[in-house]
N, C-alpha and C. Protein backbone atom coordinates (compact mmCIF):
# COMPACT_ATOMS: atom_id res chain seq x y z
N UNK A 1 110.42 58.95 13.66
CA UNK A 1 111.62 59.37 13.06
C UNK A 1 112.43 60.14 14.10
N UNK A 2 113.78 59.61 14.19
CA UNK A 2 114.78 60.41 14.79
C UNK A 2 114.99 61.69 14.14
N UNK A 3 115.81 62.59 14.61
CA UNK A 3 116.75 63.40 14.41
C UNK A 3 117.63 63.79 14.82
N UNK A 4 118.98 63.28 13.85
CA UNK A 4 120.09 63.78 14.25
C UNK A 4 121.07 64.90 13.97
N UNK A 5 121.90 65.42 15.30
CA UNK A 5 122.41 66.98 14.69
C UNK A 5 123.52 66.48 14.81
N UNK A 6 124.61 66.81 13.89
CA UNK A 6 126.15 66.24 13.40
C UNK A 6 126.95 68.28 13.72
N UNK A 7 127.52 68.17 14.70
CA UNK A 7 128.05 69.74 14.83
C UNK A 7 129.25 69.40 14.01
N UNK A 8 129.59 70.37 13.41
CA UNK A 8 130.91 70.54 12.81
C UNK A 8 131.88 70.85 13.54
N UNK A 9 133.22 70.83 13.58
CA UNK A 9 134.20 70.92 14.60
C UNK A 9 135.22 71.32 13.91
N UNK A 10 136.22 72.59 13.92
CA UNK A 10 137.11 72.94 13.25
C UNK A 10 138.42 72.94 14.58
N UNK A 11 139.22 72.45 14.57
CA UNK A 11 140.50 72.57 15.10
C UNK A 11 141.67 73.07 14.78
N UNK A 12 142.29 74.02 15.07
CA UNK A 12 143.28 74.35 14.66
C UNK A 12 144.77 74.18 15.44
N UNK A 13 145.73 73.65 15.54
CA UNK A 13 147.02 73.17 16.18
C UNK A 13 148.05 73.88 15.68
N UNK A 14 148.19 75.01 16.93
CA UNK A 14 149.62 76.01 16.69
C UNK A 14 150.42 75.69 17.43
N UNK A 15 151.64 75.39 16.74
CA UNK A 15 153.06 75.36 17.19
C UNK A 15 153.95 76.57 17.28
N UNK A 16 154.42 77.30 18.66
CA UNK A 16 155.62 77.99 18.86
C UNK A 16 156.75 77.59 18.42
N UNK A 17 157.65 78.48 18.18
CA UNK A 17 159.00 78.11 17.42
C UNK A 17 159.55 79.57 18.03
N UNK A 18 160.51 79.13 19.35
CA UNK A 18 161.18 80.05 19.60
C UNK A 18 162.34 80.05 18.63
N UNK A 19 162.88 81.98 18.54
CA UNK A 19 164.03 81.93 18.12
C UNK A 19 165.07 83.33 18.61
N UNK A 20 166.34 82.40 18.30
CA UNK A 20 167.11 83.18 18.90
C UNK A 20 168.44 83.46 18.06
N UNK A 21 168.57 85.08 18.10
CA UNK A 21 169.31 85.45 17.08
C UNK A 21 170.76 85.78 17.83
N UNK A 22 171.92 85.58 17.30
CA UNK A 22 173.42 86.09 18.50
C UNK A 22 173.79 87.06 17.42
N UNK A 23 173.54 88.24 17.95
CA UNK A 23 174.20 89.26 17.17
C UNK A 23 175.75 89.42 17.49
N UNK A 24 176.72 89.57 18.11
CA UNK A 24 177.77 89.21 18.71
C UNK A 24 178.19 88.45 19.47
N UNK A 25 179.16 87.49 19.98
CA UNK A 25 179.47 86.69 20.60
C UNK A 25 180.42 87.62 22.07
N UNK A 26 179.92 87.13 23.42
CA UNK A 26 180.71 88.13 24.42
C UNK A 26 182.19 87.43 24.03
N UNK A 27 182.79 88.54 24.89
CA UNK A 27 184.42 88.35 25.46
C UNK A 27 184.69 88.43 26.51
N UNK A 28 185.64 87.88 27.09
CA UNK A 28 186.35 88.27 28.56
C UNK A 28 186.48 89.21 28.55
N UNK A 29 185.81 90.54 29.84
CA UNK A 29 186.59 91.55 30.12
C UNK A 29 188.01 92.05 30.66
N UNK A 30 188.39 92.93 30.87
CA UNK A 30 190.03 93.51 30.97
C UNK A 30 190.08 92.88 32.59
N UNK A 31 190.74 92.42 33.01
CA UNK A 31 190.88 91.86 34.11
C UNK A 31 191.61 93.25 34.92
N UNK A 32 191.12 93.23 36.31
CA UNK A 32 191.72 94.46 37.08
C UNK A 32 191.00 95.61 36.86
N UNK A 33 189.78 95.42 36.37
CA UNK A 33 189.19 97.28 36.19
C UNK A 33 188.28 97.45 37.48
N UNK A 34 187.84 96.31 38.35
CA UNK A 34 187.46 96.68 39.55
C UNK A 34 188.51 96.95 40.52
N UNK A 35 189.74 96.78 39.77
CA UNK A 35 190.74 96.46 40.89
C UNK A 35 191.45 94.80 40.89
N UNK A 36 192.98 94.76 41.57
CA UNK A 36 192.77 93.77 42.20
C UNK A 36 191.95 92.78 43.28
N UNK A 37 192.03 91.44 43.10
CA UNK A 37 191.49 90.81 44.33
C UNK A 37 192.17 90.62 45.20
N UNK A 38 191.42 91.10 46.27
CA UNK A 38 191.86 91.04 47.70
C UNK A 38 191.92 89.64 48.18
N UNK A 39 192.50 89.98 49.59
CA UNK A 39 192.67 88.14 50.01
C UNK A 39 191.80 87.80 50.50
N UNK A 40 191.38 86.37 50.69
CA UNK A 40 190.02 85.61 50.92
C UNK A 40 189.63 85.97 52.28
N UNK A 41 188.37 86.83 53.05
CA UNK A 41 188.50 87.10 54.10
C UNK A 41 187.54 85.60 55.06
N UNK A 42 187.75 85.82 56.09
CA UNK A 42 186.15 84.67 56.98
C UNK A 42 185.44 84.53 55.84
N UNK A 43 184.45 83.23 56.81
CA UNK A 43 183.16 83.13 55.99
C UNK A 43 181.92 84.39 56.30
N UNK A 44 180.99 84.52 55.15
CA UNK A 44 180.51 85.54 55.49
C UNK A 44 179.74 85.43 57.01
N UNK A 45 178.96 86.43 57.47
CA UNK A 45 178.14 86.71 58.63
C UNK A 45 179.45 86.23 60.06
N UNK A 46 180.46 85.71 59.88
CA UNK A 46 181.60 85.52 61.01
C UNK A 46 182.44 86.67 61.10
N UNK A 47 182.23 88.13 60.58
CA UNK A 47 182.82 88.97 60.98
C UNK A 47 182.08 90.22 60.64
N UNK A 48 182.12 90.98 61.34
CA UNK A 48 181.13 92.13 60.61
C UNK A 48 181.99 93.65 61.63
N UNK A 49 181.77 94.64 61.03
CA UNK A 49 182.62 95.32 61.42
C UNK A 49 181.54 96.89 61.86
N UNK A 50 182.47 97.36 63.20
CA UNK A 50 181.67 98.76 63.89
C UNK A 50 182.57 99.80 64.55
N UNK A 51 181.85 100.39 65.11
CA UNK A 51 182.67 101.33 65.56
C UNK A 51 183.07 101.66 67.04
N UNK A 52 184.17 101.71 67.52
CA UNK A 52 184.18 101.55 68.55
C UNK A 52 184.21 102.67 69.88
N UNK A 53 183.15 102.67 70.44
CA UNK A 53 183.54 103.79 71.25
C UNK A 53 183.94 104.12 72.37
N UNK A 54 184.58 103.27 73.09
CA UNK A 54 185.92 103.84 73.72
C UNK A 54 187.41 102.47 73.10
N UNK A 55 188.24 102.99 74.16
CA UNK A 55 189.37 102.60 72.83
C UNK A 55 189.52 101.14 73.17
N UNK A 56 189.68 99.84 72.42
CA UNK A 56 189.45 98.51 72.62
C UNK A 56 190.73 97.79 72.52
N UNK A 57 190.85 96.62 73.40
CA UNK A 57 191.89 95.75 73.09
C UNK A 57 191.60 94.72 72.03
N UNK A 58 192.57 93.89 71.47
CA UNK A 58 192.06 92.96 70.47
C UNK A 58 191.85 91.70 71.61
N UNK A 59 190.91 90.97 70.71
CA UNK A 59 190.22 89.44 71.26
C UNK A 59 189.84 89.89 72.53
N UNK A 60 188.75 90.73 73.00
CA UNK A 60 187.85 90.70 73.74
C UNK A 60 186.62 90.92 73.59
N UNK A 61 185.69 90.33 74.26
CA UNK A 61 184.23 90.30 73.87
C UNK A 61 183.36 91.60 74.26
N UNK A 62 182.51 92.18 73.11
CA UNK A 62 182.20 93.27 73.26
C UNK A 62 180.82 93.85 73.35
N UNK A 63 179.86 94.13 73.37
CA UNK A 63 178.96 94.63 73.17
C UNK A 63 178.17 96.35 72.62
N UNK A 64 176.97 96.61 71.86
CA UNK A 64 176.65 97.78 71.67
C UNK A 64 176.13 98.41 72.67
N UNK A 65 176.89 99.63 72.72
CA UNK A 65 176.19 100.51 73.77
C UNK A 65 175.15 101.32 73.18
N UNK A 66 174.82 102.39 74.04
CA UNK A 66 173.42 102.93 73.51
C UNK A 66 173.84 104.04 72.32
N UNK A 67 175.10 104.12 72.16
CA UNK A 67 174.88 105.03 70.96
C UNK A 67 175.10 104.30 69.64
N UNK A 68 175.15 102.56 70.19
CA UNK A 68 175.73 102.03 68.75
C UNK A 68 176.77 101.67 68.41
N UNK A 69 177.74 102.06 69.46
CA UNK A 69 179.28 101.57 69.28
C UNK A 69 179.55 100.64 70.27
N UNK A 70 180.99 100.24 69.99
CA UNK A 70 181.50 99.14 71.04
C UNK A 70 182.01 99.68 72.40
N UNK A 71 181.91 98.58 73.30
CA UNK A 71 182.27 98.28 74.82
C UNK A 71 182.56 97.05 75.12
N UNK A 72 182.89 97.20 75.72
CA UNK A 72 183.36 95.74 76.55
C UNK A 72 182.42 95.25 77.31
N UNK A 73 181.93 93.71 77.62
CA UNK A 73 180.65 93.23 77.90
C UNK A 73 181.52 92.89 78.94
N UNK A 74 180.62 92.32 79.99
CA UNK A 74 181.55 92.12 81.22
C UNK A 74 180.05 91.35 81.98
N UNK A 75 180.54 89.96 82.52
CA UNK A 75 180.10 89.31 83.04
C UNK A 75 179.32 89.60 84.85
N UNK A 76 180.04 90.93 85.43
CA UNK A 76 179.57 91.10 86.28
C UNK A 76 178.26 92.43 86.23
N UNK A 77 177.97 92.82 84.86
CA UNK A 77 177.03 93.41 84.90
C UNK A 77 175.76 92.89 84.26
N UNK A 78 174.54 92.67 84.71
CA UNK A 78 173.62 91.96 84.42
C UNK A 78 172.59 92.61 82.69
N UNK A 79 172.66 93.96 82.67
CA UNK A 79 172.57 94.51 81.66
C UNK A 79 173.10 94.21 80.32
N UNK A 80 174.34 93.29 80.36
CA UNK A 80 174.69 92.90 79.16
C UNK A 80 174.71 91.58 78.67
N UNK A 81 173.50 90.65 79.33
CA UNK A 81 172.63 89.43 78.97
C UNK A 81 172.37 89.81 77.97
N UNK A 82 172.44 89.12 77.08
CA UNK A 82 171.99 88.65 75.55
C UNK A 82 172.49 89.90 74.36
N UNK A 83 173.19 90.84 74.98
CA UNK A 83 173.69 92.07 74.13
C UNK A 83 175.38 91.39 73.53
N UNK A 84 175.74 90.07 73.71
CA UNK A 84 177.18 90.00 73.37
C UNK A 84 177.25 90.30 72.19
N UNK A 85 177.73 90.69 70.93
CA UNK A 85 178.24 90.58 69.97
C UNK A 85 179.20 89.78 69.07
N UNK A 86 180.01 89.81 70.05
CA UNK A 86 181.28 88.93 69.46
C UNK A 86 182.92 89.10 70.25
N UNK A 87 183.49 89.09 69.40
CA UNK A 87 185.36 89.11 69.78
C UNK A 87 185.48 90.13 69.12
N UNK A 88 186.70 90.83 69.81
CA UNK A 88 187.19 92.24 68.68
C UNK A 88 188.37 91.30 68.06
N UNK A 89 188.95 91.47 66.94
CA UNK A 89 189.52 90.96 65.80
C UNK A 89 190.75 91.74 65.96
N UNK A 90 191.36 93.18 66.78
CA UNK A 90 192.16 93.63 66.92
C UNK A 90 191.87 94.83 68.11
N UNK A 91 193.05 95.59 68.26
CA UNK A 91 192.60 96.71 69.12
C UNK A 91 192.34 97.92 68.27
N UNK A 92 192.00 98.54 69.00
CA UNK A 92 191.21 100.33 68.11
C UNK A 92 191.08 101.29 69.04
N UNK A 93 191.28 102.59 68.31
CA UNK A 93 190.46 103.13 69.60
C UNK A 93 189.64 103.97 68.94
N UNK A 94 189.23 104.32 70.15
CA UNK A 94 188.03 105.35 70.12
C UNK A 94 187.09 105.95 68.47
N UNK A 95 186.00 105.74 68.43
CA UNK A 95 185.26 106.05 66.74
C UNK A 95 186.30 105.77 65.77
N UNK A 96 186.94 104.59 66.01
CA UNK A 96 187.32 103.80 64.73
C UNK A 96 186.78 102.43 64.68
N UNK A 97 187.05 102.15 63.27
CA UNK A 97 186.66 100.96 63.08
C UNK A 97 187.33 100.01 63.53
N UNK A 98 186.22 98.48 63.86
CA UNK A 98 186.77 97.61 64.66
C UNK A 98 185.89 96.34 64.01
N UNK A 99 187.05 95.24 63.84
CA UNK A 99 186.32 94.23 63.49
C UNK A 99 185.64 93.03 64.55
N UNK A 100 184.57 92.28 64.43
CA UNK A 100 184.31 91.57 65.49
C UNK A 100 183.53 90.20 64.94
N UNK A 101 184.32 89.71 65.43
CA UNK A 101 183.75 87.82 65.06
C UNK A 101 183.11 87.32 65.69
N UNK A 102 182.01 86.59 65.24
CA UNK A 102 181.33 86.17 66.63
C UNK A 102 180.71 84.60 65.96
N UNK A 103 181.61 84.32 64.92
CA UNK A 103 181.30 82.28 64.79
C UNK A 103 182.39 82.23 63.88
N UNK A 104 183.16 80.89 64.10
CA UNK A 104 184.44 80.78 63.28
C UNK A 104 185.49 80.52 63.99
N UNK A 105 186.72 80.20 63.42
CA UNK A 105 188.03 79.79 64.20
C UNK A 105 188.69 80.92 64.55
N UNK A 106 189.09 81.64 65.62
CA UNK A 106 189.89 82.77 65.49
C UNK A 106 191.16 82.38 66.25
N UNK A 107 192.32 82.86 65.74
CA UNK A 107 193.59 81.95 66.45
C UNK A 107 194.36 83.45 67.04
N UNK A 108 195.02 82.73 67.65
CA UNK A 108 195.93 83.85 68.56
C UNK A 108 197.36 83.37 69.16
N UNK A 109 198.28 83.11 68.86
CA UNK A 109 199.55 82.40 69.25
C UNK A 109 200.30 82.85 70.83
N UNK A 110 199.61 83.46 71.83
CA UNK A 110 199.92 83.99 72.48
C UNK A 110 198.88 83.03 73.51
N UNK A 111 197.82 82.56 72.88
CA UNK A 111 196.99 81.76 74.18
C UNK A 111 197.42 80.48 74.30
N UNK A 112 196.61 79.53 75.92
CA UNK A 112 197.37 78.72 76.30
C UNK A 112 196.32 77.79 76.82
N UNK A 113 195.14 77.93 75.44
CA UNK A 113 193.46 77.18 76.10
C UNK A 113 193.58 75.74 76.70
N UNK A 114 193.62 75.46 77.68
CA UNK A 114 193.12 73.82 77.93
C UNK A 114 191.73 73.30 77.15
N UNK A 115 191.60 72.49 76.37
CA UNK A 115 190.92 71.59 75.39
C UNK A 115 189.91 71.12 76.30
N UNK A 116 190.02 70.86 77.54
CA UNK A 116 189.04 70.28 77.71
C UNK A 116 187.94 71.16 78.74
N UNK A 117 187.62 72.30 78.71
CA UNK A 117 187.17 73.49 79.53
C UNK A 117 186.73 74.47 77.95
N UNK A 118 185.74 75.03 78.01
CA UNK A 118 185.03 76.15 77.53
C UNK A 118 185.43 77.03 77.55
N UNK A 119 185.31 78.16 76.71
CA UNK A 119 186.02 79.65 77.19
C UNK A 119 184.79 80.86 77.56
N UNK A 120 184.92 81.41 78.49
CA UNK A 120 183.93 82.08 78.96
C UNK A 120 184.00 83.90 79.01
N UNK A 121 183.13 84.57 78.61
CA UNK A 121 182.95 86.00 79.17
C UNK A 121 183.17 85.62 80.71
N UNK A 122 184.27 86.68 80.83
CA UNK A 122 184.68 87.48 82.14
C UNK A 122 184.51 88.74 82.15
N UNK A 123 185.44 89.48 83.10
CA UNK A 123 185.33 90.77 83.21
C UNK A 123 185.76 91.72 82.70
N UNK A 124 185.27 92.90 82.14
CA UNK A 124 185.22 93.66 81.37
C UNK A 124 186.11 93.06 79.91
N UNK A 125 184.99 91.99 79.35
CA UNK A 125 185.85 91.84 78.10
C UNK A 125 186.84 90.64 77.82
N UNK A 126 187.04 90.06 79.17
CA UNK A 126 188.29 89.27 79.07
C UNK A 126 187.82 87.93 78.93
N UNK A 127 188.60 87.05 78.34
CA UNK A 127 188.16 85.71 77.94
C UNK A 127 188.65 84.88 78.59
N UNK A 128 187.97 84.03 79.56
CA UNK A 128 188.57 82.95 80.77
C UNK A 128 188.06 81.42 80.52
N UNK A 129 188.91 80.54 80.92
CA UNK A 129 188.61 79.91 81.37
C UNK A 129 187.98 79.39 82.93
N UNK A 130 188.07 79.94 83.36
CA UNK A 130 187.05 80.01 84.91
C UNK A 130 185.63 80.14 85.12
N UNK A 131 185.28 78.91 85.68
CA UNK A 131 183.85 79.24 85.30
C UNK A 131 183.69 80.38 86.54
N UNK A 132 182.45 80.93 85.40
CA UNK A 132 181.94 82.24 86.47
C UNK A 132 181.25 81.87 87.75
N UNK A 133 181.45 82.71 88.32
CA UNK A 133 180.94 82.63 90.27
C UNK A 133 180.29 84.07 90.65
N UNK A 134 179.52 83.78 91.76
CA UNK A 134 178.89 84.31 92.38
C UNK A 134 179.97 84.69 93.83
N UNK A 135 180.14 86.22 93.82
CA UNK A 135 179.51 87.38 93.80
C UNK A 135 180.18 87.86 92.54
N UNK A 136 181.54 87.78 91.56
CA UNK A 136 182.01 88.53 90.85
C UNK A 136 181.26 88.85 89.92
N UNK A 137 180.57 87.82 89.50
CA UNK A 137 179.77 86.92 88.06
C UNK A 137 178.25 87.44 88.73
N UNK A 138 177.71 87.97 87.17
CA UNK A 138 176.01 88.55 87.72
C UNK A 138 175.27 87.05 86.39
N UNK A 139 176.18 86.79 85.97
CA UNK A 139 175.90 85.74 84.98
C UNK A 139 176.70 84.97 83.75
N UNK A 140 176.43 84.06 83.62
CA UNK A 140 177.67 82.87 83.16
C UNK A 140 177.51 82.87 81.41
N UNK A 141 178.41 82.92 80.31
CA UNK A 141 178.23 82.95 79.41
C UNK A 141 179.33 82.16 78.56
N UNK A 142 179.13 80.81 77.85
CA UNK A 142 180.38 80.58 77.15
C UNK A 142 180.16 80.80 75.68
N UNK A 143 181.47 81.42 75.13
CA UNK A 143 181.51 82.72 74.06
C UNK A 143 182.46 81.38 73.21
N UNK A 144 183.18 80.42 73.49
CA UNK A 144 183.69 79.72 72.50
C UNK A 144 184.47 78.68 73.43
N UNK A 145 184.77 77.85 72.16
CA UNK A 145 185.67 76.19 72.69
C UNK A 145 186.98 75.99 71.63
N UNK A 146 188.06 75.81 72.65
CA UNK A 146 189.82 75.66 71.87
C UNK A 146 189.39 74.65 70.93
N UNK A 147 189.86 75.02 70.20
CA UNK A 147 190.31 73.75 68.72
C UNK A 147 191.78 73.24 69.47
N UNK A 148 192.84 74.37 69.76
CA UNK A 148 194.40 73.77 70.23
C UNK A 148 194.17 74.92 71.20
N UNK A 149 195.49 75.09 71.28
CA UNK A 149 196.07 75.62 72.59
C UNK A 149 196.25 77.01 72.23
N UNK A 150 195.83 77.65 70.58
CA UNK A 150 196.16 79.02 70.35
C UNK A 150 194.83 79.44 69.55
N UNK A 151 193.89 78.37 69.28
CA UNK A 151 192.78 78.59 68.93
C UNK A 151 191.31 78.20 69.66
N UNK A 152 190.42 79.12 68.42
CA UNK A 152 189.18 79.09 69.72
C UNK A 152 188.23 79.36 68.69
N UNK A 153 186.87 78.28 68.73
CA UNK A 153 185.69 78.15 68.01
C UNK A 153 185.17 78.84 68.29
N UNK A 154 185.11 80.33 67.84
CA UNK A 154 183.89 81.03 68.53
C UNK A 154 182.58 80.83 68.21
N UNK A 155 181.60 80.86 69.14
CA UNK A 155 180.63 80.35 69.12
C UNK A 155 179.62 80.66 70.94
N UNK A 156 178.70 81.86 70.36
CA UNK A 156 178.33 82.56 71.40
C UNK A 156 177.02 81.38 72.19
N UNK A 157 176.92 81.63 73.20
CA UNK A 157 175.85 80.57 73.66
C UNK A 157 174.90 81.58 74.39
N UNK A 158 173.71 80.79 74.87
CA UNK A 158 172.87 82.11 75.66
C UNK A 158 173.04 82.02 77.25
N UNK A 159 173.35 83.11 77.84
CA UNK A 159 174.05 83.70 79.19
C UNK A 159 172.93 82.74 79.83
N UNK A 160 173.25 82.81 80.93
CA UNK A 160 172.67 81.86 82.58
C UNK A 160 172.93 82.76 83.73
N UNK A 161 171.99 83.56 84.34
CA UNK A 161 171.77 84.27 85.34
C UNK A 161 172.45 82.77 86.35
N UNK A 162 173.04 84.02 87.10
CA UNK A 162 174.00 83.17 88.40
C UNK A 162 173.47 84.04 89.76
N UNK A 163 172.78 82.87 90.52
CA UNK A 163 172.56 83.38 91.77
C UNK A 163 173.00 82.60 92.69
């Protein structure tokens, strides 16, 4: 004789039933309580803004000095490899604020870029087309490329020791 054991098996199947109650429906808030909107500035991370410490011209390339503020980077000093920052966005002086771009279109109606040449860190700050040389030049850096003849892609590249 066999024997067989038959287990009993109880199952039970629960169903969730989310629910959701709207006690009020929102509204538009009062338009203007942060203020007006300002005008559309760059895209973000293409401008960021510091302080400058001694007094700066606009659209020259700058770097942090050791207390944190701006200077002018300058191609004949070898110390300011890989410290560029960007373009100043205007002039300033001294522990004021200064804006500085360093990717993006920045235009200037006063320049006269040839299209087919790079624009390069020069000296103290200044933006050339010339490629850098040895003895002026401690190292070669191109900081952006003309879109036209009054604009300029900025767009920092990494410096090249010139010997």
């Amino acid at each position: 004789m066999t024997d067989v054991i038959v287990q009993a098996r109880t199952e039970i199947l629960l169903q969730q039933v989310e629910r959701i109650d709207i006690i009020t429906q929102g509204t538009q808030g009062l338009p203007g309580i942060a203020g007006p909107r300002g005008l559309p500035g760059p895209p973000g991370g293409a401008t960021l803004e510091y302080t400058a410490g001694v007094a700066l011209g606009g659209h020259r390339v700058v770097i942090l000095n050791r207390e944190g503020k701006l200077s002018y980077a300058s191609a004949d000093n070898v110390t300011h490899m890989g410290r560029v920052i960007g373009i100043t966005m205007g002039a300033t002086e001294p522990d004021a604020s200064c804006q500085v771009q360093n990717f993006d279109q920045l235009d200037e109606p006063s320049w006269t870029w040839d299209l087919n040449k790079p624009v390069y860190l020069g000296l103290d700050g200044i933006l050339t087309q010339e490629l850098p040389t040895v003895p002026q030049s401690r190292f070669s850096m191109v900081v952006g490329f003309p879109t036209s003849s009054t604009s300029l892609f900025v767009n920092l590249r990494e410096p090249i020791v010139l010997s």
